[in-house]
PDB file of N, CA and C in Angstrom:
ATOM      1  N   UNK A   1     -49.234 -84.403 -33.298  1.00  0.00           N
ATOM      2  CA  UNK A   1     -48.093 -83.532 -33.224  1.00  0.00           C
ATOM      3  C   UNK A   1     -48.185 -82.696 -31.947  1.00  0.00           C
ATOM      4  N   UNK A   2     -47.338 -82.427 -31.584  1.00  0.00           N
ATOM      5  CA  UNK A   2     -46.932 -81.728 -30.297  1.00  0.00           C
ATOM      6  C   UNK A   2     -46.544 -80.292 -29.966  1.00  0.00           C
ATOM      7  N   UNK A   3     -46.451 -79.767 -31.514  1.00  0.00           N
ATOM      8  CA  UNK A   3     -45.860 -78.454 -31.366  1.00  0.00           C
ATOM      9  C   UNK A   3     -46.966 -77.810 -31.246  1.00  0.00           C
ATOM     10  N   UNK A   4     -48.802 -77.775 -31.429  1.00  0.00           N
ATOM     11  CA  UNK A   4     -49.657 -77.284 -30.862  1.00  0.00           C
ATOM     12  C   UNK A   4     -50.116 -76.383 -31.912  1.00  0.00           C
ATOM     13  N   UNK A   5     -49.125 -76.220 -33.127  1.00  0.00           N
ATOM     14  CA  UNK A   5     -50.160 -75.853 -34.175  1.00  0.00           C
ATOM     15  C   UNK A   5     -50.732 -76.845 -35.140  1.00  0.00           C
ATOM     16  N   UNK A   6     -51.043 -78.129 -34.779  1.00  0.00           N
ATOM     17  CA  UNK A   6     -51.726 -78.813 -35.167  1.00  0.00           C
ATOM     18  C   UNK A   6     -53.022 -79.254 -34.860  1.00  0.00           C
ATOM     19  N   UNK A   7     -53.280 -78.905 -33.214  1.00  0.00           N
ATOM     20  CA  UNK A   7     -53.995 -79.132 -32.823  1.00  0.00           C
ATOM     21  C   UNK A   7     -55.206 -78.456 -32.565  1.00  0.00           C
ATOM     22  N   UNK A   8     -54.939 -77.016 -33.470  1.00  0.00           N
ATOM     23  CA  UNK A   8     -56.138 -76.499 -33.423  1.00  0.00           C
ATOM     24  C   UNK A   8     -57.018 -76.906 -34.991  1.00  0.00           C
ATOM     25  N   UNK A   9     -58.158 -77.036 -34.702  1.00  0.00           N
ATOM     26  CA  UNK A   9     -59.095 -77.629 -36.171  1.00  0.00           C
ATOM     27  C   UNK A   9     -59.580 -76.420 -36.696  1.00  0.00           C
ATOM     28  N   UNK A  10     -59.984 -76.643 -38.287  1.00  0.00           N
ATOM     29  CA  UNK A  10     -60.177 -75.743 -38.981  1.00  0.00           C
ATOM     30  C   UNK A  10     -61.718 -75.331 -38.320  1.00  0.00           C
ATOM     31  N   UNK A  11     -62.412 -76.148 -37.698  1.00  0.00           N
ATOM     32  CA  UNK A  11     -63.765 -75.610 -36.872  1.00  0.00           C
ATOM     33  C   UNK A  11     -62.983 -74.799 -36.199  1.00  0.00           C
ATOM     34  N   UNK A  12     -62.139 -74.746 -35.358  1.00  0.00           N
ATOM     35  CA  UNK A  12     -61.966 -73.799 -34.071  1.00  0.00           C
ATOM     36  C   UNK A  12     -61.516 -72.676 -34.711  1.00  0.00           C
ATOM     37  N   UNK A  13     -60.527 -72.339 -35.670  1.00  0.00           N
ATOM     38  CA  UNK A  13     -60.906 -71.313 -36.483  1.00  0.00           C
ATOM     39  C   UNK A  13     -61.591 -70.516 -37.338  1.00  0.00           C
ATOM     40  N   UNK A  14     -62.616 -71.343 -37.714  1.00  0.00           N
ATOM     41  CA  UNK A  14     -63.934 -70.413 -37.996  1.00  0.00           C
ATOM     42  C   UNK A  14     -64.674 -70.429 -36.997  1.00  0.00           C
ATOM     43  N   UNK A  15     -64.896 -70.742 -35.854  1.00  0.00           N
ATOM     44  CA  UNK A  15     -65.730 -70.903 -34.290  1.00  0.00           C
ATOM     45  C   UNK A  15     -64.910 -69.373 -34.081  1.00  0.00           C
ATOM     46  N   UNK A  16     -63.368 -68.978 -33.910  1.00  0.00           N
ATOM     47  CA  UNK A  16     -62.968 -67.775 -33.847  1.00  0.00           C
ATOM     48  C   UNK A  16     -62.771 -66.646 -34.132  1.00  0.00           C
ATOM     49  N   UNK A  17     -62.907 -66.660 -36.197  1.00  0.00           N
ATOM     50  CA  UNK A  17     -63.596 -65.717 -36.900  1.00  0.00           C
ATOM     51  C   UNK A  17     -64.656 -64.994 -36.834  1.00  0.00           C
ATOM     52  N   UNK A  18     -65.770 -66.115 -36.513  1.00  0.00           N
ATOM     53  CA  UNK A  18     -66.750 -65.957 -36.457  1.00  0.00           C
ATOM     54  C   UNK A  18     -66.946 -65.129 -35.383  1.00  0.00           C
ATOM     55  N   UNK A  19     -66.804 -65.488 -33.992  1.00  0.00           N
ATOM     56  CA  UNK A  19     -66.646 -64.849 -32.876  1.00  0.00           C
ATOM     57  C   UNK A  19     -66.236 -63.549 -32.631  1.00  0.00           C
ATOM     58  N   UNK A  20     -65.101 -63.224 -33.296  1.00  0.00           N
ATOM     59  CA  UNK A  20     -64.259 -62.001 -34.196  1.00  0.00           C
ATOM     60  C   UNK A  20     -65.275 -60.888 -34.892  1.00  0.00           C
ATOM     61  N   UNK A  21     -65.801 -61.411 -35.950  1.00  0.00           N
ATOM     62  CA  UNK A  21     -66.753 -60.656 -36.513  1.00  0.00           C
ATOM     63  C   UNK A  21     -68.150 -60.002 -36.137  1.00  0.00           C
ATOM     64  N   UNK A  22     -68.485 -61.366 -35.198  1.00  0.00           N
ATOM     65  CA  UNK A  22     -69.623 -60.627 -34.842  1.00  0.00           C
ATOM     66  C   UNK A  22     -69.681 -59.476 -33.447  1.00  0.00           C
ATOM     67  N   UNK A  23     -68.361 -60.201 -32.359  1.00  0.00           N
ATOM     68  CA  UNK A  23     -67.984 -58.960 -31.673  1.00  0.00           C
ATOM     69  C   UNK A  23     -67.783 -57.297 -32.493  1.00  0.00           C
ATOM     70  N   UNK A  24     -67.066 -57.464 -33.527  1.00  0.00           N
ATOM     71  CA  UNK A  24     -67.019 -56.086 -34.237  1.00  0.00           C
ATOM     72  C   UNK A  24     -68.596 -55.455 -35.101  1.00  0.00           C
ATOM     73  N   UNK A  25     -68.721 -56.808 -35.488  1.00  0.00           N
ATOM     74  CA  UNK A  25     -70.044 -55.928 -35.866  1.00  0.00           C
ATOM     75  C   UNK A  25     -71.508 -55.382 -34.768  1.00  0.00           C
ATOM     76  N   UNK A  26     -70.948 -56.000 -33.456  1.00  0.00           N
ATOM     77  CA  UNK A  26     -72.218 -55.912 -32.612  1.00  0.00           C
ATOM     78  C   UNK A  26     -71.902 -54.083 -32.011  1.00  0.00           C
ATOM     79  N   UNK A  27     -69.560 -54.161 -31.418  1.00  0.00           N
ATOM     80  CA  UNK A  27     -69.431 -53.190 -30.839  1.00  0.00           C
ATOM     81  C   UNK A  27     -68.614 -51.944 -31.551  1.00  0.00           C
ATOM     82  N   UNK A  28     -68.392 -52.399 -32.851  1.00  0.00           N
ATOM     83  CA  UNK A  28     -67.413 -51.352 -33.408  1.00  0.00           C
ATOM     84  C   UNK A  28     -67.801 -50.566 -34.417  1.00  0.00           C
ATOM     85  N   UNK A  29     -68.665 -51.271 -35.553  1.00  0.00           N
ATOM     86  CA  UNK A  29     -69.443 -50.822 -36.527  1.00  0.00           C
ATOM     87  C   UNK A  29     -70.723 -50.359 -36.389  1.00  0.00           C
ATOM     88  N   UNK A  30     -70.305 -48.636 -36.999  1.00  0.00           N
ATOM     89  CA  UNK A  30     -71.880 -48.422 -36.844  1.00  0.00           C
ATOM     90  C   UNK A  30     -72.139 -48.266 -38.310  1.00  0.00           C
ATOM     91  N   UNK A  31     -73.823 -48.314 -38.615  1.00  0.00           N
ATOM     92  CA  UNK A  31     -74.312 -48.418 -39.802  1.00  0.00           C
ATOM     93  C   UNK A  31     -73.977 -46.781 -40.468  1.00  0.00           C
ATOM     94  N   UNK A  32     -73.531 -46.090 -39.847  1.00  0.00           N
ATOM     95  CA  UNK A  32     -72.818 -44.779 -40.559  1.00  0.00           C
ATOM     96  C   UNK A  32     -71.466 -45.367 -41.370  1.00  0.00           C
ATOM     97  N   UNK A  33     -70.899 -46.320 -40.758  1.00  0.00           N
ATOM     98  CA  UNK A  33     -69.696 -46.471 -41.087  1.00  0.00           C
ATOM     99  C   UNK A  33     -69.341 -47.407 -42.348  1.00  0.00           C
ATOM    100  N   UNK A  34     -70.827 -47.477 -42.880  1.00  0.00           N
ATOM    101  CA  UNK A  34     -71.258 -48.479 -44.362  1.00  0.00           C
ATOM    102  C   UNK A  34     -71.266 -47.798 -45.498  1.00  0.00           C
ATOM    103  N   UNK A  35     -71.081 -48.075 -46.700  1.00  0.00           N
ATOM    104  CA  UNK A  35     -70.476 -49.598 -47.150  1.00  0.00           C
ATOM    105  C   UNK A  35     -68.921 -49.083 -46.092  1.00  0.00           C
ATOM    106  N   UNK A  36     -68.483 -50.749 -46.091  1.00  0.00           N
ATOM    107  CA  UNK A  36     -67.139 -51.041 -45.230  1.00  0.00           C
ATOM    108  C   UNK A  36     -66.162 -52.069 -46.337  1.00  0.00           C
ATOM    109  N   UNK A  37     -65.282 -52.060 -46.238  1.00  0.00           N
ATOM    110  CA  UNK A  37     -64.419 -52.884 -47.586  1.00  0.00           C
ATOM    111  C   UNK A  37     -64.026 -53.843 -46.514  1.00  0.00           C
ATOM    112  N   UNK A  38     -63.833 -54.918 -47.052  1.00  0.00           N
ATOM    113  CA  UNK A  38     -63.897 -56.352 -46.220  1.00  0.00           C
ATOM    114  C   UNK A  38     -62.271 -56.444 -45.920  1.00  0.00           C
ATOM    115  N   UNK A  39     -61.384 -55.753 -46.654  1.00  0.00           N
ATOM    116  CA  UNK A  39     -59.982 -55.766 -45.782  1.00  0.00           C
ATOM    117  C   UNK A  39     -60.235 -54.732 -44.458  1.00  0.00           C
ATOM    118  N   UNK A  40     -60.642 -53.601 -44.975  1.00  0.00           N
ATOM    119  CA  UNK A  40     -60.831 -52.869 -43.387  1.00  0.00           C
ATOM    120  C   UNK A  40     -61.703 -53.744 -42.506  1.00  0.00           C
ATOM    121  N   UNK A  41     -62.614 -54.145 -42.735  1.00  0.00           N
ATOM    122  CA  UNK A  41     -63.518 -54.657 -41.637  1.00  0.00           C
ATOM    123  C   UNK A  41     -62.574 -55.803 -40.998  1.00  0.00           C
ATOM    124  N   UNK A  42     -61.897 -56.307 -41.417  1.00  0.00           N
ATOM    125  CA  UNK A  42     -60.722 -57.503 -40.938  1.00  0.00           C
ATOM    126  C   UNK A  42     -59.734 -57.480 -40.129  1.00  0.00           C
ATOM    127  N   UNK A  43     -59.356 -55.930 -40.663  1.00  0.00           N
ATOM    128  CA  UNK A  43     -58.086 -55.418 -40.219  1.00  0.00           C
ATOM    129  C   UNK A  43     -57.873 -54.480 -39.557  1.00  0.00           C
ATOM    130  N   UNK A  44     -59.044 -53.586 -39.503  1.00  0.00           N
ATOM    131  CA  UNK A  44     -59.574 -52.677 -38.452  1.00  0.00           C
ATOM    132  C   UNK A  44     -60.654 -52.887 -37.158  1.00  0.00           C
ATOM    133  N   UNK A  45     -61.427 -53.916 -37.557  1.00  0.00           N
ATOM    134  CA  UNK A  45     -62.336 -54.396 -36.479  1.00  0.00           C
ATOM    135  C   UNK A  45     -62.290 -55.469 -35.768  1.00  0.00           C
ATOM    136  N   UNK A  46     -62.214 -56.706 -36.791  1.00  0.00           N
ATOM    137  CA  UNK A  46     -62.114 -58.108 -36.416  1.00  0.00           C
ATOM    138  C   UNK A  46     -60.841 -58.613 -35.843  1.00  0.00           C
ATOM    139  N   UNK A  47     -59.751 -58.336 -36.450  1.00  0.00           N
ATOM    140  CA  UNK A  47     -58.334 -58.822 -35.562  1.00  0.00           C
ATOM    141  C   UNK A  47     -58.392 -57.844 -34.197  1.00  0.00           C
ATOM    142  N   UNK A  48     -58.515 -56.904 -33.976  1.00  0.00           N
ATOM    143  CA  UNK A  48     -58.861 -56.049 -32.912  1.00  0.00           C
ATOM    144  C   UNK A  48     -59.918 -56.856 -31.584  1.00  0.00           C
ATOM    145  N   UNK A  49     -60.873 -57.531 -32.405  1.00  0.00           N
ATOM    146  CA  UNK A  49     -61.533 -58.213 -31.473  1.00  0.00           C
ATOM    147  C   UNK A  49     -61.361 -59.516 -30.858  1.00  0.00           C
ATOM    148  N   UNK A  50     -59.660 -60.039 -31.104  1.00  0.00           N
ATOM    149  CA  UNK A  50     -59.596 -61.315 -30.877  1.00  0.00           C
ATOM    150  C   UNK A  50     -59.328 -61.138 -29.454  1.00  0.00           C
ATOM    151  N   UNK A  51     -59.471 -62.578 -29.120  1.00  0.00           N
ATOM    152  CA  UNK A  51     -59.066 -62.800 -26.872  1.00  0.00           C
ATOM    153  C   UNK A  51     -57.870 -62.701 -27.189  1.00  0.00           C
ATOM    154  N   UNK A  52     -57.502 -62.726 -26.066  1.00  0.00           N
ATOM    155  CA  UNK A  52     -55.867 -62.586 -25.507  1.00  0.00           C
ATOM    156  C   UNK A  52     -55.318 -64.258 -26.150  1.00  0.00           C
ATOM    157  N   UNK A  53     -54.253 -64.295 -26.709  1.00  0.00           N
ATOM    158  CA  UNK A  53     -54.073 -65.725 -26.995  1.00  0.00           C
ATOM    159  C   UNK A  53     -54.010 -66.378 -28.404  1.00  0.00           C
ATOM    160  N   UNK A  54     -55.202 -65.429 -29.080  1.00  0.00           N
ATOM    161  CA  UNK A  54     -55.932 -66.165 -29.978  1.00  0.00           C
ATOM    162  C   UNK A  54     -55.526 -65.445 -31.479  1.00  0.00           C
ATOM    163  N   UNK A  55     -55.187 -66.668 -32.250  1.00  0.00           N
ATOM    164  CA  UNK A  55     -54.883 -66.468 -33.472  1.00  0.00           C
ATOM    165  C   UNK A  55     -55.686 -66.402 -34.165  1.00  0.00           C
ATOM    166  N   UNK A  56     -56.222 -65.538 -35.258  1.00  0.00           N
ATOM    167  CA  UNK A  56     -57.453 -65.261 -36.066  1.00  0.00           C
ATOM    168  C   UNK A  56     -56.333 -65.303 -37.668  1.00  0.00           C
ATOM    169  N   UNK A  57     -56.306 -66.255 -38.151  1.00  0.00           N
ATOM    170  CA  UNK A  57     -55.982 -65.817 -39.622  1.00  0.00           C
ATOM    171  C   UNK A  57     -57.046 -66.753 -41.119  1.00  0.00           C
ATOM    172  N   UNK A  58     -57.656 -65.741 -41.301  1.00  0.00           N
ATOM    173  CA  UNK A  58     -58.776 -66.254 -42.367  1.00  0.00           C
ATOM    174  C   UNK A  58     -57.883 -66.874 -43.430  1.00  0.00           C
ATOM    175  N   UNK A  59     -56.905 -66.669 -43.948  1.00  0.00           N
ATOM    176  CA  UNK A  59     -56.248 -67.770 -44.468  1.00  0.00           C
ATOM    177  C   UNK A  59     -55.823 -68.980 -44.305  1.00  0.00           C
ATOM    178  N   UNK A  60     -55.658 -69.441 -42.941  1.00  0.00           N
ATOM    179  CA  UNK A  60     -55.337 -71.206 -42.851  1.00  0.00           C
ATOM    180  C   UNK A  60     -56.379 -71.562 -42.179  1.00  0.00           C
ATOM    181  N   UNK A  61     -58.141 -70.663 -41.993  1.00  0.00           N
ATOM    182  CA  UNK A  61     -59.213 -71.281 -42.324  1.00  0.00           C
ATOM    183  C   UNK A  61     -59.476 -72.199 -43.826  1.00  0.00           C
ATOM    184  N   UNK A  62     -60.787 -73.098 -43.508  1.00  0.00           N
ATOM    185  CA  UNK A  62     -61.405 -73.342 -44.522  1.00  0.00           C
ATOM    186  C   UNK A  62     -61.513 -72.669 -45.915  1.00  0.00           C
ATOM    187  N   UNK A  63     -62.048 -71.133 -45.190  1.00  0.00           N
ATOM    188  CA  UNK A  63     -62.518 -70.810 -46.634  1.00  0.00           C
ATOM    189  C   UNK A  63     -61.331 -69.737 -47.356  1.00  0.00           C
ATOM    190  N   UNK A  64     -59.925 -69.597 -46.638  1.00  0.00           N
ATOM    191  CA  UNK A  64     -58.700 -69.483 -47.718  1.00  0.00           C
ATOM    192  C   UNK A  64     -58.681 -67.806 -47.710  1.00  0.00           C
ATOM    193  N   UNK A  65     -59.759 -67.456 -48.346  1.00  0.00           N
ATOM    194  CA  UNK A  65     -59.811 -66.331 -48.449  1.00  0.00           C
ATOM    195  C   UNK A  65     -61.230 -65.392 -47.555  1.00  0.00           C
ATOM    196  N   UNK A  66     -60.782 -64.031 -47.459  1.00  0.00           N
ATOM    197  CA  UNK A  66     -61.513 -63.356 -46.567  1.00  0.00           C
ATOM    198  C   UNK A  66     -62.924 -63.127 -47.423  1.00  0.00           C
ATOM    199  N   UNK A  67     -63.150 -63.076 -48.366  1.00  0.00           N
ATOM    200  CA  UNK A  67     -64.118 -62.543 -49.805  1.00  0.00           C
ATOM    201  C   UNK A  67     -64.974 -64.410 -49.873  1.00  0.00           C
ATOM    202  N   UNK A  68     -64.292 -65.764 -48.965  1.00  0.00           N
ATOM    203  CA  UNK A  68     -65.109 -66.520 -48.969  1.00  0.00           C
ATOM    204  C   UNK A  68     -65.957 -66.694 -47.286  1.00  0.00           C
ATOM    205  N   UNK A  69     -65.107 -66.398 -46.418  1.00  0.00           N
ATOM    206  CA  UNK A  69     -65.487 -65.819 -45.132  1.00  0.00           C
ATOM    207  C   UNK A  69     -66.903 -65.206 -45.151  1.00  0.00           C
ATOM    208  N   UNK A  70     -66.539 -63.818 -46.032  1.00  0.00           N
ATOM    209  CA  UNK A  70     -67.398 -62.844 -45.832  1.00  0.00           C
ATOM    210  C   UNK A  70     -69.003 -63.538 -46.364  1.00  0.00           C
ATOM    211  N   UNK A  71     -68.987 -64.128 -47.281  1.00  0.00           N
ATOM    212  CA  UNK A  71     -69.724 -64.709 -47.978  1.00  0.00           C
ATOM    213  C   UNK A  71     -70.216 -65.688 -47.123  1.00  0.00           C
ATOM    214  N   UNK A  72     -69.782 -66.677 -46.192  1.00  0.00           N
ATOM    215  CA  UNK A  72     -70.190 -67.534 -45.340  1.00  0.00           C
ATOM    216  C   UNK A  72     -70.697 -67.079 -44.660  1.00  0.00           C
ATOM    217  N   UNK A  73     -70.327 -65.339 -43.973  1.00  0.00           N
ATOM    218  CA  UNK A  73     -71.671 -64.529 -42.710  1.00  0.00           C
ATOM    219  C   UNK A  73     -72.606 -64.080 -43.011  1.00  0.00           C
ATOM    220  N   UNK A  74     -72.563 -63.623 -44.796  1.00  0.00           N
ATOM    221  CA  UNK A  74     -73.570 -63.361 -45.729  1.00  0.00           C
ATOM    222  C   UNK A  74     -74.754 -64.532 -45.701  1.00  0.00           C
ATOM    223  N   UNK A  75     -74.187 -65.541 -45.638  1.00  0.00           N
ATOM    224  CA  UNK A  75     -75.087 -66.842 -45.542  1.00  0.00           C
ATOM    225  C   UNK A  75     -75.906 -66.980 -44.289  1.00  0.00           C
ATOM    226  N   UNK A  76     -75.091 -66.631 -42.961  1.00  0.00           N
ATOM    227  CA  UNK A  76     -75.757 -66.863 -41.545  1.00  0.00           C
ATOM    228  C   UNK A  76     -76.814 -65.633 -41.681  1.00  0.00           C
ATOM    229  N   UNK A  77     -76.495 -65.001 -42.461  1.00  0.00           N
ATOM    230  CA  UNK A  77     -77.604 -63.660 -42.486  1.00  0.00           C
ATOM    231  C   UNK A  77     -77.550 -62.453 -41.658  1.00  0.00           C
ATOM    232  N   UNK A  78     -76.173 -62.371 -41.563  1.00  0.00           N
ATOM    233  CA  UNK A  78     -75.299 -61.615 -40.506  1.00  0.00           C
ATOM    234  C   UNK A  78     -75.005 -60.074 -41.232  1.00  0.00           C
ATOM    235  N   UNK A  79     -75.004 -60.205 -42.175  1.00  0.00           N
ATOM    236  CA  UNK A  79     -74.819 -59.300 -43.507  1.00  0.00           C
ATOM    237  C   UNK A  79     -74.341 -59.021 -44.428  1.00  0.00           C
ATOM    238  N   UNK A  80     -75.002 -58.257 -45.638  1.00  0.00           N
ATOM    239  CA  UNK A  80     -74.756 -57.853 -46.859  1.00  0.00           C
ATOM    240  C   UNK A  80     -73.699 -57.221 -47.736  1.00  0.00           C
ATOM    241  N   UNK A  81     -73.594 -58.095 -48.628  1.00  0.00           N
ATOM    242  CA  UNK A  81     -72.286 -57.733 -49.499  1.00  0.00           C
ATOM    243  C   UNK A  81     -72.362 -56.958 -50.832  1.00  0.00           C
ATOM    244  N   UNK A  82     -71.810 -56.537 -51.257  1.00  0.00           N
ATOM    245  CA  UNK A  82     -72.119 -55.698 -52.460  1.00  0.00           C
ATOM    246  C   UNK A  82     -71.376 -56.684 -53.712  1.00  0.00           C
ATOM    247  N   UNK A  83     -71.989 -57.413 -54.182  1.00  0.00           N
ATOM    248  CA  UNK A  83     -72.416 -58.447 -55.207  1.00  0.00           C
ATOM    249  C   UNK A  83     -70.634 -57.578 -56.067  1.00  0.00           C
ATOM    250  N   UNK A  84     -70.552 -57.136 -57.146  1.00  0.00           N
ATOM    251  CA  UNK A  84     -69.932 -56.679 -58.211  1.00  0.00           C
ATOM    252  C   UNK A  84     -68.645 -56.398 -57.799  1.00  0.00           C
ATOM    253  N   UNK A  85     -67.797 -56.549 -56.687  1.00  0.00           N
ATOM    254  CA  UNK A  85     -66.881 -55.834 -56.364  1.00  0.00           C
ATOM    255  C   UNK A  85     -65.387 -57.211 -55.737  1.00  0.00           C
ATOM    256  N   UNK A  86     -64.738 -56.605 -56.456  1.00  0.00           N
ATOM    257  CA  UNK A  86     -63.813 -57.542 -56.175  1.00  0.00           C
ATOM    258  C   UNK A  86     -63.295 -57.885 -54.735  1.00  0.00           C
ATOM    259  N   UNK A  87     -62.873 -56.801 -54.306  1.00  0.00           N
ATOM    260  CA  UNK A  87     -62.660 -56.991 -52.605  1.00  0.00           C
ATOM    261  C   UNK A  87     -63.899 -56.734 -52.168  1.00  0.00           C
ATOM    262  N   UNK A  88     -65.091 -57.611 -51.378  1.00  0.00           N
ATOM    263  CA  UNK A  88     -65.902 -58.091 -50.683  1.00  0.00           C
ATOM    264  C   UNK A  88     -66.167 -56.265 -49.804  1.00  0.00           C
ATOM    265  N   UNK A  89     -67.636 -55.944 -49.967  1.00  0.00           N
ATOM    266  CA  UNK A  89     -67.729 -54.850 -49.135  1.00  0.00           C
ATOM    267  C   UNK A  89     -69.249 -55.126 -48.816  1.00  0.00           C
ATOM    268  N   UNK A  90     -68.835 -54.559 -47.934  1.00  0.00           N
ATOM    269  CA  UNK A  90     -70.270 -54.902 -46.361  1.00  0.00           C
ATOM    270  C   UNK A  90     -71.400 -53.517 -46.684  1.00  0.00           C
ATOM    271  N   UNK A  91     -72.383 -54.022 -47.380  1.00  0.00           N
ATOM    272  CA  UNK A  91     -73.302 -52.983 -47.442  1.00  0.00           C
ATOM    273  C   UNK A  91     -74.068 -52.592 -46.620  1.00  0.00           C
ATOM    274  N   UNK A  92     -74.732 -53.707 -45.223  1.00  0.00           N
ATOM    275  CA  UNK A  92     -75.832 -53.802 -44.447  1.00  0.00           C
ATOM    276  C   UNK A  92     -75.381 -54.540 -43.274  1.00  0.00           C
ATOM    277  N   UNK A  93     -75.757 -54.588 -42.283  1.00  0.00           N
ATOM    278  CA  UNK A  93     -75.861 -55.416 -41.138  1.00  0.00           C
ATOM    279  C   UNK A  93     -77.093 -55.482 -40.562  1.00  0.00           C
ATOM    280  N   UNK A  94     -77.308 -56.801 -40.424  1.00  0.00           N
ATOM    281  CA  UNK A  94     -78.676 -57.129 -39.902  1.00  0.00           C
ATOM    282  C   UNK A  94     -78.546 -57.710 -38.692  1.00  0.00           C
ATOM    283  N   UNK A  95     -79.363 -56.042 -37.992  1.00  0.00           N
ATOM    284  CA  UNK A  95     -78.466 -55.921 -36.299  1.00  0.00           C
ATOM    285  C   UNK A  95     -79.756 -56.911 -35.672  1.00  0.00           C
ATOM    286  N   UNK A  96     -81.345 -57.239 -36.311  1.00  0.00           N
ATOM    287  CA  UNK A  96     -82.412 -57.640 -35.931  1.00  0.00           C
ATOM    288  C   UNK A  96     -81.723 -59.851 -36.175  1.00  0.00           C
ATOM    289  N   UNK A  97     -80.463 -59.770 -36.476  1.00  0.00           N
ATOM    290  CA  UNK A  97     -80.307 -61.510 -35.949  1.00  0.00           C
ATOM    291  C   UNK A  97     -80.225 -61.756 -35.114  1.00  0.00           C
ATOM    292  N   UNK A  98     -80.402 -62.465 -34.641  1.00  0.00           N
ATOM    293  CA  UNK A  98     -80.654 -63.100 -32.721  1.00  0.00           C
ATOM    294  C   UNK A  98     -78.950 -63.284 -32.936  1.00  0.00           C
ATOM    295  N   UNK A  99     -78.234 -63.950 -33.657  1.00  0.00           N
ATOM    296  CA  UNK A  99     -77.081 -63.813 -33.344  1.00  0.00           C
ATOM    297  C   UNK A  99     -75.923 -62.182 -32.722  1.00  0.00           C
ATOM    298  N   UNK A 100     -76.590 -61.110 -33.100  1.00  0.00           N
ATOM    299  CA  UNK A 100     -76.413 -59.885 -33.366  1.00  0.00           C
ATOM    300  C   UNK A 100     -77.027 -59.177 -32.089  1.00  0.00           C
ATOM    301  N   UNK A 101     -77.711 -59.359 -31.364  1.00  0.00           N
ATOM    302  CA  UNK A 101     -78.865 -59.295 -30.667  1.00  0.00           C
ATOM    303  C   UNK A 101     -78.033 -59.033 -29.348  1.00  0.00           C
ATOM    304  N   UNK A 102     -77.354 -58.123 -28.361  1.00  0.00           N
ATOM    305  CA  UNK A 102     -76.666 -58.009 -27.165  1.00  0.00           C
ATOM    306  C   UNK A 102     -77.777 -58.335 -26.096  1.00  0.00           C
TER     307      UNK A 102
END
């Protein structure tokens, strides 16, 4: 297809989330500013951190929703979620990941 929203893959949108998040968590979040609720961290940090150009919507990613996102950086070991809570909240950042690492 030609109209060019086809041609981006669901990798290149989590390659841009990702990118997204960890810019905010390296330059925007400080550990004062914890726990963080995973709509603010999205909507206050991460869309804020996209390039010029670039569409960031965690919904016509893979993982649908932002609460499965969050859970996927939880996995890279990027940081901690507070288990019990319906909207996804960021308890910790683990600024010691080489990914994290300026």
């Amino acid at each position: 297809e030609e109209d060019g929203k086809d041609e981006e893959t669901d990798a290149d949108m989590v390659e841009k989330l990702e990118a997204c998040l960890l810019q905010a968590l390296k330059t925007r979040i400080k550990d004062r500013d914890l726990p963080l609720a995973g709509n603010t961290l999205y909507a206050q940090h991460m869309r804020p951190c996209r390039r010029a150009g670039w569409n960031v919507d965690v919904k016509v990613a893979p993982f649908k929703k932002l609460s499965a996102f969050l859970s996927h950086a939880e996995e890279q070991g990027w940081l901690a979620l507070k288990k019990s809570s319906a909207d996804p909240i960021v308890t910790r950042i683990f600024r010691d990941h080489p990914d994290l690492i300026q």
